[in-house]
Protein backbone atom coordinates (compact mmCIF):
# COMPACT_ATOMS: atom_id res chain seq x y z
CA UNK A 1 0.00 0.00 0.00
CA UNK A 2 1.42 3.12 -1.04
CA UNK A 3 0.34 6.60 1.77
CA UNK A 4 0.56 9.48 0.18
CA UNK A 5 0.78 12.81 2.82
CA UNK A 6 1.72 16.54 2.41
CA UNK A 7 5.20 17.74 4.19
CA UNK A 8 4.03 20.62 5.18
CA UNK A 9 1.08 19.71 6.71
CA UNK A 10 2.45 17.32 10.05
CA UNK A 11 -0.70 15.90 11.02
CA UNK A 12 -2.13 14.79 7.37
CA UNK A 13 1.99 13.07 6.87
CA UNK A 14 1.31 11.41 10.14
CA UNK A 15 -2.00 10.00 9.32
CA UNK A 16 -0.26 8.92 5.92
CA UNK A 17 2.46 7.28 7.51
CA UNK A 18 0.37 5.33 9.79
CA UNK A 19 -1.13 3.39 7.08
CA UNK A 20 2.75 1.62 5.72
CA UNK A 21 5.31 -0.68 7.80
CA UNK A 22 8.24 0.61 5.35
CA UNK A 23 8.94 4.45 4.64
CA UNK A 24 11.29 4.98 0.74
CA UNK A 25 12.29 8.55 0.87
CA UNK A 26 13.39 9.91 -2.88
CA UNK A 27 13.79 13.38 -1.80
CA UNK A 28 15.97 15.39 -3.89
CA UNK A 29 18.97 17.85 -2.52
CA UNK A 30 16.79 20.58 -2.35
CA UNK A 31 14.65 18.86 -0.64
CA UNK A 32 16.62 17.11 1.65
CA UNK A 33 16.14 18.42 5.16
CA UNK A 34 12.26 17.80 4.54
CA UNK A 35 13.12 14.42 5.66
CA UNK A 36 13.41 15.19 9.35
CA UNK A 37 9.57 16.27 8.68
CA UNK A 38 8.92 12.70 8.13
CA UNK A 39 11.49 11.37 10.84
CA UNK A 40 9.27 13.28 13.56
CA UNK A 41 6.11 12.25 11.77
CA UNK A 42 7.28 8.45 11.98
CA UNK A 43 8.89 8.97 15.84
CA UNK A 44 5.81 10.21 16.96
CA UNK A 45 3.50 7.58 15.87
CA UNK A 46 5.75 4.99 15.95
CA UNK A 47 5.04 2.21 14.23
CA UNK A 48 7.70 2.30 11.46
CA UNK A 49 9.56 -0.92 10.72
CA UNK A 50 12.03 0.52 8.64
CA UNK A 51 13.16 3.75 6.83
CA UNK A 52 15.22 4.31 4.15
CA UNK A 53 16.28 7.73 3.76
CA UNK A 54 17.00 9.56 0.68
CA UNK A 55 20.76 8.84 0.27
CA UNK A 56 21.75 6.44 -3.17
CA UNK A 57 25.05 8.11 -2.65
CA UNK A 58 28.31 8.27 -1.22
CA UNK A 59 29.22 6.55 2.36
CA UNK A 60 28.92 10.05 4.19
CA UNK A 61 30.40 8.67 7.58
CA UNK A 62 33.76 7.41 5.27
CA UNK A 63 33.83 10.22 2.68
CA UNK A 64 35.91 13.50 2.04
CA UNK A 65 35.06 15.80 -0.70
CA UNK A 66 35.14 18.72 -2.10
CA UNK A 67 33.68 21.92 -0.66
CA UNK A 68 30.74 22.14 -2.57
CA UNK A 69 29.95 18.69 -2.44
CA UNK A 70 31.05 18.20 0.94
CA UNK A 71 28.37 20.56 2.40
CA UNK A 72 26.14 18.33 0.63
CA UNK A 73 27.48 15.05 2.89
CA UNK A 74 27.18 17.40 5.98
CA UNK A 75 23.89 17.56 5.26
CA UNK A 76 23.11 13.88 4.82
CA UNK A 77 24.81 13.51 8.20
CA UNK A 78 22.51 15.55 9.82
CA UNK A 79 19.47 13.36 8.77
CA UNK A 80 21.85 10.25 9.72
CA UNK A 81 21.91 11.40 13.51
CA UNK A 82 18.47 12.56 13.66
CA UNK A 83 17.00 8.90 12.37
CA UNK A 84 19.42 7.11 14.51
CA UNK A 85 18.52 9.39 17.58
CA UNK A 86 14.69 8.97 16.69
CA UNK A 87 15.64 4.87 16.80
CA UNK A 88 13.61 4.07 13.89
CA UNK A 89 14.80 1.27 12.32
CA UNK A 90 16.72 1.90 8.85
CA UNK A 91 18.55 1.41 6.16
CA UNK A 92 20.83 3.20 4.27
CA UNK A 93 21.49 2.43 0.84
CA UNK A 94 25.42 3.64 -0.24
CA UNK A 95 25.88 3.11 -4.65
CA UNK A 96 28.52 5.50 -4.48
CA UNK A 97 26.67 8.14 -6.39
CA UNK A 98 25.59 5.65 -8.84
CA UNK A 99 29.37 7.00 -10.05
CA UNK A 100 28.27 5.19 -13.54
CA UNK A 101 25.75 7.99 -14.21
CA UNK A 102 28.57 10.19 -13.83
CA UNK A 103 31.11 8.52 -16.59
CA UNK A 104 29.30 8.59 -20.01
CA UNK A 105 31.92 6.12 -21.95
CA UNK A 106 30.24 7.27 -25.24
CA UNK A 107 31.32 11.34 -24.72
CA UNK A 108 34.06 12.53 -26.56
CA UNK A 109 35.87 14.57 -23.75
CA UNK A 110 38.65 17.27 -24.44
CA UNK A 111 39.86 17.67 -21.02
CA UNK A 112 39.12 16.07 -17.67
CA UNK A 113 40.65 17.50 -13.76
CA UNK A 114 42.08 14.65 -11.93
CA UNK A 115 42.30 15.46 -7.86
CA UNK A 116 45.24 14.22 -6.04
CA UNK A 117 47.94 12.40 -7.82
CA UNK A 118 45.45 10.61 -9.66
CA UNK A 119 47.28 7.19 -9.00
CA UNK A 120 43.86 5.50 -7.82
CA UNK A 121 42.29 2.44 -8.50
CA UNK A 122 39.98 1.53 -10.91
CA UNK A 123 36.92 3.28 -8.74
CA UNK A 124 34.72 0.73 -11.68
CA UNK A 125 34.91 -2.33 -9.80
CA UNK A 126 33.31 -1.33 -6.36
CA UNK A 127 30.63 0.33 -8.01
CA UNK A 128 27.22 -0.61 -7.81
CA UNK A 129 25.12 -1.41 -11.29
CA UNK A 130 22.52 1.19 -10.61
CA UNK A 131 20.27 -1.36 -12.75
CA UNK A 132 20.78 -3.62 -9.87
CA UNK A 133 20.31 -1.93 -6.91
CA UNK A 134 16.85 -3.29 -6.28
CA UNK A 135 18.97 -6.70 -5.46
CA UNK A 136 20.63 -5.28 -2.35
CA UNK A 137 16.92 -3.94 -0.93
């Protein structure tokens, strides 16, 4: 059964939440902090058996990036402490950015920026098939 509630209306998200065992968020960036809307909504009533925030990403709790991307992770951590400190059961689901989406093989590209020394390894063999992620829910 899918609920369907409003953000900015607590008590309709509530009532929405009360009718599912298992909360998906797919909250964009800009949207990301809304989550703690629903992490109240689901503390207060209670009945949650699991959550799985809006992440897909990077590990934020192992990453380092860069500035603009790191305020991004900051935020995710944020959300991190306040489902853990609302102990609702979760999950969080870590693709590393889906870093496939990133690398379009099929571009012809001039000029890249490599970070560091660039002496890494092939990042391609941890990554996750993003075609394949419903196999690790």
């Amino acid at each position: 059964m899918n609920g369907q509630g409003e953000l900015k209306y607590h008590d309709k998200l509530a009532s929405a939440l009360t009718q599912v065992d298992v909360v998906i968020s797919t909250l964009a960036v800009p949207q990301y902090f809304d989550q703690l809307k629903i992490i109240d909504a689901m503390k207060e009533i209670g009945t949650i058996k699991r959550f799985i925030s809006s992440e897909y990403g990077n590990e934020v709790d192992r990453v380092t990036a860069l500035p603009p991307f790191q305020a991004i992770l900051n935020n995710k951590k944020k959300v991190r402490m306040a489902t853990e400190m609302a102990n609702i059961p979760y999950t969080y689901v870590s693709g590393n950015s889906f870093a496939g989406y990133f690398l379009h093989p099929n571009e012809n590209v001039q000029q890249i920026s490599v970070y560091d020394t660039g002496n890494a390894k092939d990042p391609s063999s941890s990554m996750l098939d993003k075609e394949k992620i419903d196999d690790y829910l």
